[in-house]
PDB file of N, CA and C in Angstrom:
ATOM      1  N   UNK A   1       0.823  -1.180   0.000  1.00  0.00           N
ATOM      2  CA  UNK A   1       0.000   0.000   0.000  1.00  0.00           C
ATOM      3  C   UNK A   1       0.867   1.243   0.000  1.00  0.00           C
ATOM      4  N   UNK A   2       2.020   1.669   0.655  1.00  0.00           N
ATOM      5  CA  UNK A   2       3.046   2.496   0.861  1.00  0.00           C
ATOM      6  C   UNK A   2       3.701   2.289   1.907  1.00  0.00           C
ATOM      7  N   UNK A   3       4.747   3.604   1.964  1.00  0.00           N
ATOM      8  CA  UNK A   3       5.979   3.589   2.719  1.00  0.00           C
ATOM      9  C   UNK A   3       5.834   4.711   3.023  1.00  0.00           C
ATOM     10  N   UNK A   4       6.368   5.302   4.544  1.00  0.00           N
ATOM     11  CA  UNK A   4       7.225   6.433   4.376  1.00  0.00           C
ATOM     12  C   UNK A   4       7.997   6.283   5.848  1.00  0.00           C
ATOM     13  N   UNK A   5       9.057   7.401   5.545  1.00  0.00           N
ATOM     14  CA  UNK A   5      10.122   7.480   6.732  1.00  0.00           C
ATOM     15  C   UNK A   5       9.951   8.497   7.362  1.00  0.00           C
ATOM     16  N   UNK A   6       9.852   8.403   8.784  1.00  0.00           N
ATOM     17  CA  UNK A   6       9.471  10.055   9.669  1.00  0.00           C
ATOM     18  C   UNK A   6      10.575   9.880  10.743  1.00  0.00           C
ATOM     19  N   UNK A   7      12.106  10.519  10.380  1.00  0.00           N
ATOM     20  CA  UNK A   7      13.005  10.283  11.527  1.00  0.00           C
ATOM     21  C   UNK A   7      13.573   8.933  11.051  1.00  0.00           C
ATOM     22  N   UNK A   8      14.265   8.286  12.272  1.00  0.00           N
ATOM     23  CA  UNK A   8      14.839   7.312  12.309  1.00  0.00           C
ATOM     24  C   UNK A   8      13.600   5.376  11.976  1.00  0.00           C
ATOM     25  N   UNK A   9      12.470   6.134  11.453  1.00  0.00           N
ATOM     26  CA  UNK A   9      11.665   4.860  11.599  1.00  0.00           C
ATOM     27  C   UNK A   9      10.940   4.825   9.837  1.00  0.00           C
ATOM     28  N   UNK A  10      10.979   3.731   9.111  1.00  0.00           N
ATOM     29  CA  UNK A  10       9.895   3.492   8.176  1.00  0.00           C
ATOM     30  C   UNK A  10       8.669   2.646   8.990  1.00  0.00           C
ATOM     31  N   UNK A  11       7.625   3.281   8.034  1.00  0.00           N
ATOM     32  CA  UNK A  11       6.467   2.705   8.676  1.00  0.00           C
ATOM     33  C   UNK A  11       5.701   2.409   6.868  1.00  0.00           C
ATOM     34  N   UNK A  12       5.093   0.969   6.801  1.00  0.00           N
ATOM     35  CA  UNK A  12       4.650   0.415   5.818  1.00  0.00           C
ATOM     36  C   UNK A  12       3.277  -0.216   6.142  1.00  0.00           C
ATOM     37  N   UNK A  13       2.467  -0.565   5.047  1.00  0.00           N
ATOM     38  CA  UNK A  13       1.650  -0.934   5.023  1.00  0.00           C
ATOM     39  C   UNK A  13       1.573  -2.202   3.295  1.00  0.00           C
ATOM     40  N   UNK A  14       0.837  -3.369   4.024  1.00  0.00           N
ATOM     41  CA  UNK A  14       0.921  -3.837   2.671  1.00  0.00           C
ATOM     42  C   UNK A  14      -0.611  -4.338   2.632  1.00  0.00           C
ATOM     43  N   UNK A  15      -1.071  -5.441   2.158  1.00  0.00           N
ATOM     44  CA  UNK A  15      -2.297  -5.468   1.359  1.00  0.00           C
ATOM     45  C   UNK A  15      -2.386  -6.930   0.544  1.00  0.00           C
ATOM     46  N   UNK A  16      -3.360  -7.482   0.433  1.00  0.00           N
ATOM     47  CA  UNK A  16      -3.389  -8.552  -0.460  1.00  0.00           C
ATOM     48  C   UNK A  16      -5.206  -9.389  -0.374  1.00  0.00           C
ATOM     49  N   UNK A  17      -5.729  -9.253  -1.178  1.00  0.00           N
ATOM     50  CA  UNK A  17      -7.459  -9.994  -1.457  1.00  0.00           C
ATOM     51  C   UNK A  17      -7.107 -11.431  -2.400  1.00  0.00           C
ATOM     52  N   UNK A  18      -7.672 -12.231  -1.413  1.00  0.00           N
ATOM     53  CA  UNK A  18      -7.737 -13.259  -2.074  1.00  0.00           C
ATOM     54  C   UNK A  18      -9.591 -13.863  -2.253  1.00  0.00           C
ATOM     55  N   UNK A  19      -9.806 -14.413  -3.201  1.00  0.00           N
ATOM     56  CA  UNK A  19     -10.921 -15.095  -3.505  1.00  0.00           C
ATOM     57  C   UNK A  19     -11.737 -15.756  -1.658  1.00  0.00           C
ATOM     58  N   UNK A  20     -13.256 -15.728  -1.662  1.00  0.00           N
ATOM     59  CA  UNK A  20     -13.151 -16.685  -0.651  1.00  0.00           C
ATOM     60  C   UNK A  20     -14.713 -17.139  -0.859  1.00  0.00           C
ATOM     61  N   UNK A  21     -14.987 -17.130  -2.067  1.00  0.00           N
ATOM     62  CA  UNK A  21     -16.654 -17.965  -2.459  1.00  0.00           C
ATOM     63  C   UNK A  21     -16.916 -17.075  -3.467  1.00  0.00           C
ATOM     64  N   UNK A  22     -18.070 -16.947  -4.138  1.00  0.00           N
ATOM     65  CA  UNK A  22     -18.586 -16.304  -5.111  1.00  0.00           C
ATOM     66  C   UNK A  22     -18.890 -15.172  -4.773  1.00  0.00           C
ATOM     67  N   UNK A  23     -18.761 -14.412  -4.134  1.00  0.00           N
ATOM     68  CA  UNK A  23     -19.517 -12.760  -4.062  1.00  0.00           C
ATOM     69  C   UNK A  23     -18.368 -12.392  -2.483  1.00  0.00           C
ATOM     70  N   UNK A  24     -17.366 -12.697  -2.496  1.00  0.00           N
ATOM     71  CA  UNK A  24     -16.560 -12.356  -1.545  1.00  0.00           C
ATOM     72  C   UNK A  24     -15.333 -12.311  -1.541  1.00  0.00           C
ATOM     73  N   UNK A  25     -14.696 -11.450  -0.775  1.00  0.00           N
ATOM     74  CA  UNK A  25     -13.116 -11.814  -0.562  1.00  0.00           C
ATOM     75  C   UNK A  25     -12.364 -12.053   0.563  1.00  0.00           C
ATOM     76  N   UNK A  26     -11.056 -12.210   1.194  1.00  0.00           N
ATOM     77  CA  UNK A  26     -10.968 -11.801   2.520  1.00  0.00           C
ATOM     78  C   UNK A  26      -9.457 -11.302   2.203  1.00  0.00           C
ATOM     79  N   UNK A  27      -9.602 -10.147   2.690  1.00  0.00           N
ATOM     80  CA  UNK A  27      -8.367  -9.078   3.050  1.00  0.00           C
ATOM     81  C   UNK A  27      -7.557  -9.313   3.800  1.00  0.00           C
ATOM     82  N   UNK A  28      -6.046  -8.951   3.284  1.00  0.00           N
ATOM     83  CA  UNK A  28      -5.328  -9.492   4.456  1.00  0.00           C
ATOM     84  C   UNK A  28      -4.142  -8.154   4.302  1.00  0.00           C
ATOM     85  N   UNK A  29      -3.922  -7.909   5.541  1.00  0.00           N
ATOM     86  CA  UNK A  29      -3.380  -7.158   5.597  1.00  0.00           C
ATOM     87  C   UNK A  29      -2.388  -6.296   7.210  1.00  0.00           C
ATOM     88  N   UNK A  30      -0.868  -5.795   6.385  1.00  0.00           N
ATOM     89  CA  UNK A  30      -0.141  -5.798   7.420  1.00  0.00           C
ATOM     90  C   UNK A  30       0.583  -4.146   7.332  1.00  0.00           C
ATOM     91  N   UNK A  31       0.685  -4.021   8.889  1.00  0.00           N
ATOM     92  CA  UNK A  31       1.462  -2.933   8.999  1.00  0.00           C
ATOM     93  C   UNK A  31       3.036  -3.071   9.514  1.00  0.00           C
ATOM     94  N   UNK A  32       3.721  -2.261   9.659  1.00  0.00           N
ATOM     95  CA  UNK A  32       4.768  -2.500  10.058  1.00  0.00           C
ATOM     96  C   UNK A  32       5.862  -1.050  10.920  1.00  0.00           C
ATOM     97  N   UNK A  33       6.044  -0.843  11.335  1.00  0.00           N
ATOM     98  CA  UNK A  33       6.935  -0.242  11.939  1.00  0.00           C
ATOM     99  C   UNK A  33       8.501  -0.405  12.508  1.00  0.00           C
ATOM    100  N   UNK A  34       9.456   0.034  11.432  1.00  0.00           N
ATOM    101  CA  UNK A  34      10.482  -0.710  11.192  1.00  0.00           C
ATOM    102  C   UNK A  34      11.694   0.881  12.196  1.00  0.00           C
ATOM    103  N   UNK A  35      12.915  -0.113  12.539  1.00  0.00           N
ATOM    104  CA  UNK A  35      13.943   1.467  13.060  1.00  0.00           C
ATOM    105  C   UNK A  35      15.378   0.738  12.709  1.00  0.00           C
ATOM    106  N   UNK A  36      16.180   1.160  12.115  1.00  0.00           N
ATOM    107  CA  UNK A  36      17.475   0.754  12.276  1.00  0.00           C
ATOM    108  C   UNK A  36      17.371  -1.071  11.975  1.00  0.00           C
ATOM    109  N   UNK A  37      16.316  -0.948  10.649  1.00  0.00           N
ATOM    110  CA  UNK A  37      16.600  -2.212  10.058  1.00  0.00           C
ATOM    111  C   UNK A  37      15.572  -3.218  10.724  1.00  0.00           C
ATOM    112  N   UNK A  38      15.154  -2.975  12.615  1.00  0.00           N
ATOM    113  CA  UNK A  38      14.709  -4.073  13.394  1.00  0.00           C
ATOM    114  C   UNK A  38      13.233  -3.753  13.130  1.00  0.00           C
ATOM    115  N   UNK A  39      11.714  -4.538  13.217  1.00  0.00           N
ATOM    116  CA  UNK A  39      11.071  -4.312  13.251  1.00  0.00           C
ATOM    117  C   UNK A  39      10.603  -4.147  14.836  1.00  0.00           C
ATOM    118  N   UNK A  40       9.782  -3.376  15.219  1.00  0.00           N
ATOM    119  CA  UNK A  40       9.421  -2.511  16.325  1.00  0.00           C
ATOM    120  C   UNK A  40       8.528  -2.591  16.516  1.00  0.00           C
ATOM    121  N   UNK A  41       7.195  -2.615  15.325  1.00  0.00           N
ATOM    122  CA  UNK A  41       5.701  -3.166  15.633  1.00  0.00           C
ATOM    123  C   UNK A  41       5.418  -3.391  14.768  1.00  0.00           C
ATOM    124  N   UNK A  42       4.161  -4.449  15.125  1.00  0.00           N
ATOM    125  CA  UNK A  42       3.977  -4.787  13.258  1.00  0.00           C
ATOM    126  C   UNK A  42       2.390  -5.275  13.903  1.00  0.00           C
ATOM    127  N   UNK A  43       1.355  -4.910  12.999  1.00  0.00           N
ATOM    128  CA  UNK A  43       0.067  -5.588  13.121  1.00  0.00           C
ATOM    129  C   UNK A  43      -0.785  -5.792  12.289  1.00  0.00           C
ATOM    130  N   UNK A  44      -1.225  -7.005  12.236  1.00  0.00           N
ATOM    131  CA  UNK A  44      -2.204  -7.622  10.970  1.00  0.00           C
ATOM    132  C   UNK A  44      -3.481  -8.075  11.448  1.00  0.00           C
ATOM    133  N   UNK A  45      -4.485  -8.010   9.904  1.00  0.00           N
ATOM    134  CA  UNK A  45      -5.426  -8.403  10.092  1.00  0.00           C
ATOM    135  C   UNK A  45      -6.058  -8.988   9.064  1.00  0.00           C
ATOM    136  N   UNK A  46      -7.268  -9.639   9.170  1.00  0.00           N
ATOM    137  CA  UNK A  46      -7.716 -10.255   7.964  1.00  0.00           C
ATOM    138  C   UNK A  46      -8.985  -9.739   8.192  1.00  0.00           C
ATOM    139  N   UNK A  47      -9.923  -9.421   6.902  1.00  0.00           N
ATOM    140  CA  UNK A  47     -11.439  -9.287   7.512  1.00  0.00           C
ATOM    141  C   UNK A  47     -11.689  -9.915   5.723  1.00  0.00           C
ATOM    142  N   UNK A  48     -13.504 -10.134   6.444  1.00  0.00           N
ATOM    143  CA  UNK A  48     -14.033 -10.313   5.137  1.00  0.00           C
ATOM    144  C   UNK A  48     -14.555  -9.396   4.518  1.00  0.00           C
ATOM    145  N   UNK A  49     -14.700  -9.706   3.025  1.00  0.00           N
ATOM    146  CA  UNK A  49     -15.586  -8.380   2.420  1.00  0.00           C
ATOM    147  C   UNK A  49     -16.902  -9.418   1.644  1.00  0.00           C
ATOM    148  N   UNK A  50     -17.982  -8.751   1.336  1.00  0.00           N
ATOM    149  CA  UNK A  50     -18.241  -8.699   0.114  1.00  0.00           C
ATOM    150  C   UNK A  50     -18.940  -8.291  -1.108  1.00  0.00           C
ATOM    151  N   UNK A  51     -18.042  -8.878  -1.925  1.00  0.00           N
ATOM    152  CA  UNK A  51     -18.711  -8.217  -3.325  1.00  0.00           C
ATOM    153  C   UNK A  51     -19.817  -7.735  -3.602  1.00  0.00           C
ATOM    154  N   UNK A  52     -20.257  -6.379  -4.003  1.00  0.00           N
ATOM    155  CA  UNK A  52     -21.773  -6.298  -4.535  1.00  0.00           C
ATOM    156  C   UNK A  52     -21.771  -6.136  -6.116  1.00  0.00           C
ATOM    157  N   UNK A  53     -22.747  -5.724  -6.227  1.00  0.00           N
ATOM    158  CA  UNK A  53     -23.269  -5.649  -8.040  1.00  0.00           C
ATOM    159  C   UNK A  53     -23.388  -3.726  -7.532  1.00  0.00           C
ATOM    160  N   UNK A  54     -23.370  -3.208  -8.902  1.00  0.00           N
ATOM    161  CA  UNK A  54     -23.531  -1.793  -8.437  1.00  0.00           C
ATOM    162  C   UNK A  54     -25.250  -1.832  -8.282  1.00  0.00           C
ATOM    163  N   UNK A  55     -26.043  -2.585  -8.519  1.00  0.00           N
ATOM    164  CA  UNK A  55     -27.637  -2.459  -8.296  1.00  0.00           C
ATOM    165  C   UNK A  55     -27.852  -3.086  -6.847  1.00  0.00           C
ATOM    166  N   UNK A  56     -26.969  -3.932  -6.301  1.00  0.00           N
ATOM    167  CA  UNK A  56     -26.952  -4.294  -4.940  1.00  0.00           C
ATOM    168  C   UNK A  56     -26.542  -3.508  -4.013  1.00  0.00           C
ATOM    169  N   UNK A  57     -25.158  -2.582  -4.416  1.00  0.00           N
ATOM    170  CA  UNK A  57     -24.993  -1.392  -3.716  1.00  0.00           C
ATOM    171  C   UNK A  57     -25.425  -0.396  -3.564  1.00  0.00           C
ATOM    172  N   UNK A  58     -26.840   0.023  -4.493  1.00  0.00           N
ATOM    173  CA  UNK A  58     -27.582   0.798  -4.582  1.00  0.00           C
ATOM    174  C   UNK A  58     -28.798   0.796  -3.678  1.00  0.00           C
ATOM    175  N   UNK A  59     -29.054  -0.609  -3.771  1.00  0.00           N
ATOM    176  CA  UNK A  59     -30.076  -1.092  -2.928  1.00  0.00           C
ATOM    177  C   UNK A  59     -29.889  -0.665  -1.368  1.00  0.00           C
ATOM    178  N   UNK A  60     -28.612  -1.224  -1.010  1.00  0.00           N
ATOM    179  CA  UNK A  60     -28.509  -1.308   0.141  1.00  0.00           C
ATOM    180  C   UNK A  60     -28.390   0.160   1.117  1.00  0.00           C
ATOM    181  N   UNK A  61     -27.508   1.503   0.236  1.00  0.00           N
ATOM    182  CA  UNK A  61     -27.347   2.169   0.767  1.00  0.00           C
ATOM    183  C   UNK A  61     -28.577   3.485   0.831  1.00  0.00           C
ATOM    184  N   UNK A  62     -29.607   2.563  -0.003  1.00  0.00           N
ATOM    185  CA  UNK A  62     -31.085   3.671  -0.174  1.00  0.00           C
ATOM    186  C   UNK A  62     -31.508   3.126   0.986  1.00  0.00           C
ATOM    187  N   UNK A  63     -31.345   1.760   1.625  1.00  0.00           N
ATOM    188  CA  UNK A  63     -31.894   1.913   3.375  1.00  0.00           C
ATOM    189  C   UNK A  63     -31.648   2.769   3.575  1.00  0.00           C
ATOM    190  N   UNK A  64     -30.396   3.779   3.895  1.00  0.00           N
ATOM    191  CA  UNK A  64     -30.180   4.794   5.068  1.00  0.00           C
ATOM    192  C   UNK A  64     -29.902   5.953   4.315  1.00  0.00           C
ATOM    193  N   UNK A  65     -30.926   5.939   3.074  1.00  0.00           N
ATOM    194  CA  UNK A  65     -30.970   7.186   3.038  1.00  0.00           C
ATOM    195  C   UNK A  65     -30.056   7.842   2.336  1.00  0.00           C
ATOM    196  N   UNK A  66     -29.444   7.188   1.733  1.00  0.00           N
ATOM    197  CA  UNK A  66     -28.633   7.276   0.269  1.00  0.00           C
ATOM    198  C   UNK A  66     -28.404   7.030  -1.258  1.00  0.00           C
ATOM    199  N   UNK A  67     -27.813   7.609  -1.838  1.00  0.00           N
ATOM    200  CA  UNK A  67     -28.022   7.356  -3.264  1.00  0.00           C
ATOM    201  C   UNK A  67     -25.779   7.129  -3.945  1.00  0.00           C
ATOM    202  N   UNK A  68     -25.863   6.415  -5.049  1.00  0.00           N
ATOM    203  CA  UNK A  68     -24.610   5.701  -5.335  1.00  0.00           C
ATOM    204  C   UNK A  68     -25.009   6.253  -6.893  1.00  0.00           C
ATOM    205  N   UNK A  69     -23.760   6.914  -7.275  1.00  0.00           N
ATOM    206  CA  UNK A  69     -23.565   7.211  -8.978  1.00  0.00           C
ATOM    207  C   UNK A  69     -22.558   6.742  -9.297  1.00  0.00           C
ATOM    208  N   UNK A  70     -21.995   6.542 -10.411  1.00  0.00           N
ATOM    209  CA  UNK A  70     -20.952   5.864 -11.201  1.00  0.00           C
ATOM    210  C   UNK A  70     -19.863   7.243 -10.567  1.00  0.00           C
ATOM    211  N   UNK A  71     -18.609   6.356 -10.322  1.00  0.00           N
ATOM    212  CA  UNK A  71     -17.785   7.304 -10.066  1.00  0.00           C
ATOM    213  C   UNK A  71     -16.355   6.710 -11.458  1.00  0.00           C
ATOM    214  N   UNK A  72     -15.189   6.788 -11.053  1.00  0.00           N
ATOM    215  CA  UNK A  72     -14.335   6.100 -11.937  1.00  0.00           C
ATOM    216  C   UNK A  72     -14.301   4.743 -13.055  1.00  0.00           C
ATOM    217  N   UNK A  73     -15.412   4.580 -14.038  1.00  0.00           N
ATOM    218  CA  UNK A  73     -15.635   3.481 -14.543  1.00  0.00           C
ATOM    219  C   UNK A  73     -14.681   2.303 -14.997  1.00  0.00           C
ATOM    220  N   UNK A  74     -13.730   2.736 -15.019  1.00  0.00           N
ATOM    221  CA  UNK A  74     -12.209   2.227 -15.554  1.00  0.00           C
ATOM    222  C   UNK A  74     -12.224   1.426 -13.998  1.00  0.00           C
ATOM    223  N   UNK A  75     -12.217   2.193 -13.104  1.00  0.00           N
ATOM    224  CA  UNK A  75     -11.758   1.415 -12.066  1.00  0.00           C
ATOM    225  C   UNK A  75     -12.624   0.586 -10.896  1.00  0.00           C
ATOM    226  N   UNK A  76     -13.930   0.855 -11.397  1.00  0.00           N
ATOM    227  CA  UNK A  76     -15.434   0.562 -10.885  1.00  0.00           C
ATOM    228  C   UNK A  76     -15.739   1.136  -9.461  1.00  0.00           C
ATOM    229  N   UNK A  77     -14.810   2.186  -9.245  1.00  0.00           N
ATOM    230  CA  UNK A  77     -15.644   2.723  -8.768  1.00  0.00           C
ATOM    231  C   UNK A  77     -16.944   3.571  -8.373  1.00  0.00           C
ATOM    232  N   UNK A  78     -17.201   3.923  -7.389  1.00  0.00           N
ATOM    233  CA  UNK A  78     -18.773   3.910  -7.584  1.00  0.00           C
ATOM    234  C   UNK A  78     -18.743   5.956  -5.865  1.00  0.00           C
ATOM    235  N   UNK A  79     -19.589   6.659  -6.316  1.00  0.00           N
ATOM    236  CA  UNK A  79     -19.864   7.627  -5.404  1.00  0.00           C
ATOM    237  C   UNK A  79     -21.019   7.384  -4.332  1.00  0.00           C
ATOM    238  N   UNK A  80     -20.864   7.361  -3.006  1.00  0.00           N
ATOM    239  CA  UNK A  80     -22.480   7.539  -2.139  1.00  0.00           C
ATOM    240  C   UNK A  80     -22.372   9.037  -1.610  1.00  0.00           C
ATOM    241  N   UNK A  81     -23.445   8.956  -1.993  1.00  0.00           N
ATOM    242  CA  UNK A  81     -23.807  10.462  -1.421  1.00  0.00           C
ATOM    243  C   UNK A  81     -25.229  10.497  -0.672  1.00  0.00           C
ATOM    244  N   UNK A  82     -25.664  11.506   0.455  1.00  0.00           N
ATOM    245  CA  UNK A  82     -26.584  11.889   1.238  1.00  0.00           C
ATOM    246  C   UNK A  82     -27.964  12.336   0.131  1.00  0.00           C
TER     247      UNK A  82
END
């Protein structure tokens, strides 16, 4: 995900979705906090996601009162707005 150095420490983040049924994924993902080469803290997690259809994400976020427009099509993303 990135890097950067503040002082004597890099601090990273990485990232990785793997498949986990038909309409899902599960995220995995790590941080890190590195000084003089040693790592110093580091914490991970995994969660699930999942997949919608943009008519499923539409659906869902008009419960509370929201509305979803095409945002970046190239990249599928999608806008919610109030």
């Amino acid at each position: 995900m990135g890097a950067a150095v503040i002082g004597r420490r890099r601090y990273s983040g990485s990232a990785a979705a793997e498949p986990a049924g038909p309409d899902s994924v599960t995220w995995h993902m790590t941080y890190r906090v590195e000084e003089e080469g040693e790592v110093v803290a580091e914490f991970t997690a995994s969660d699930h996601w999942y997949v919608l259809t943009p008519a499923e994400l539409a659906t869902e976020v008009a419960e509370h009162g929201l509305r979803v427009r095409a945002g970046d099509a190239a990249q599928g993303l999608h806008i919610i707005t109030r």
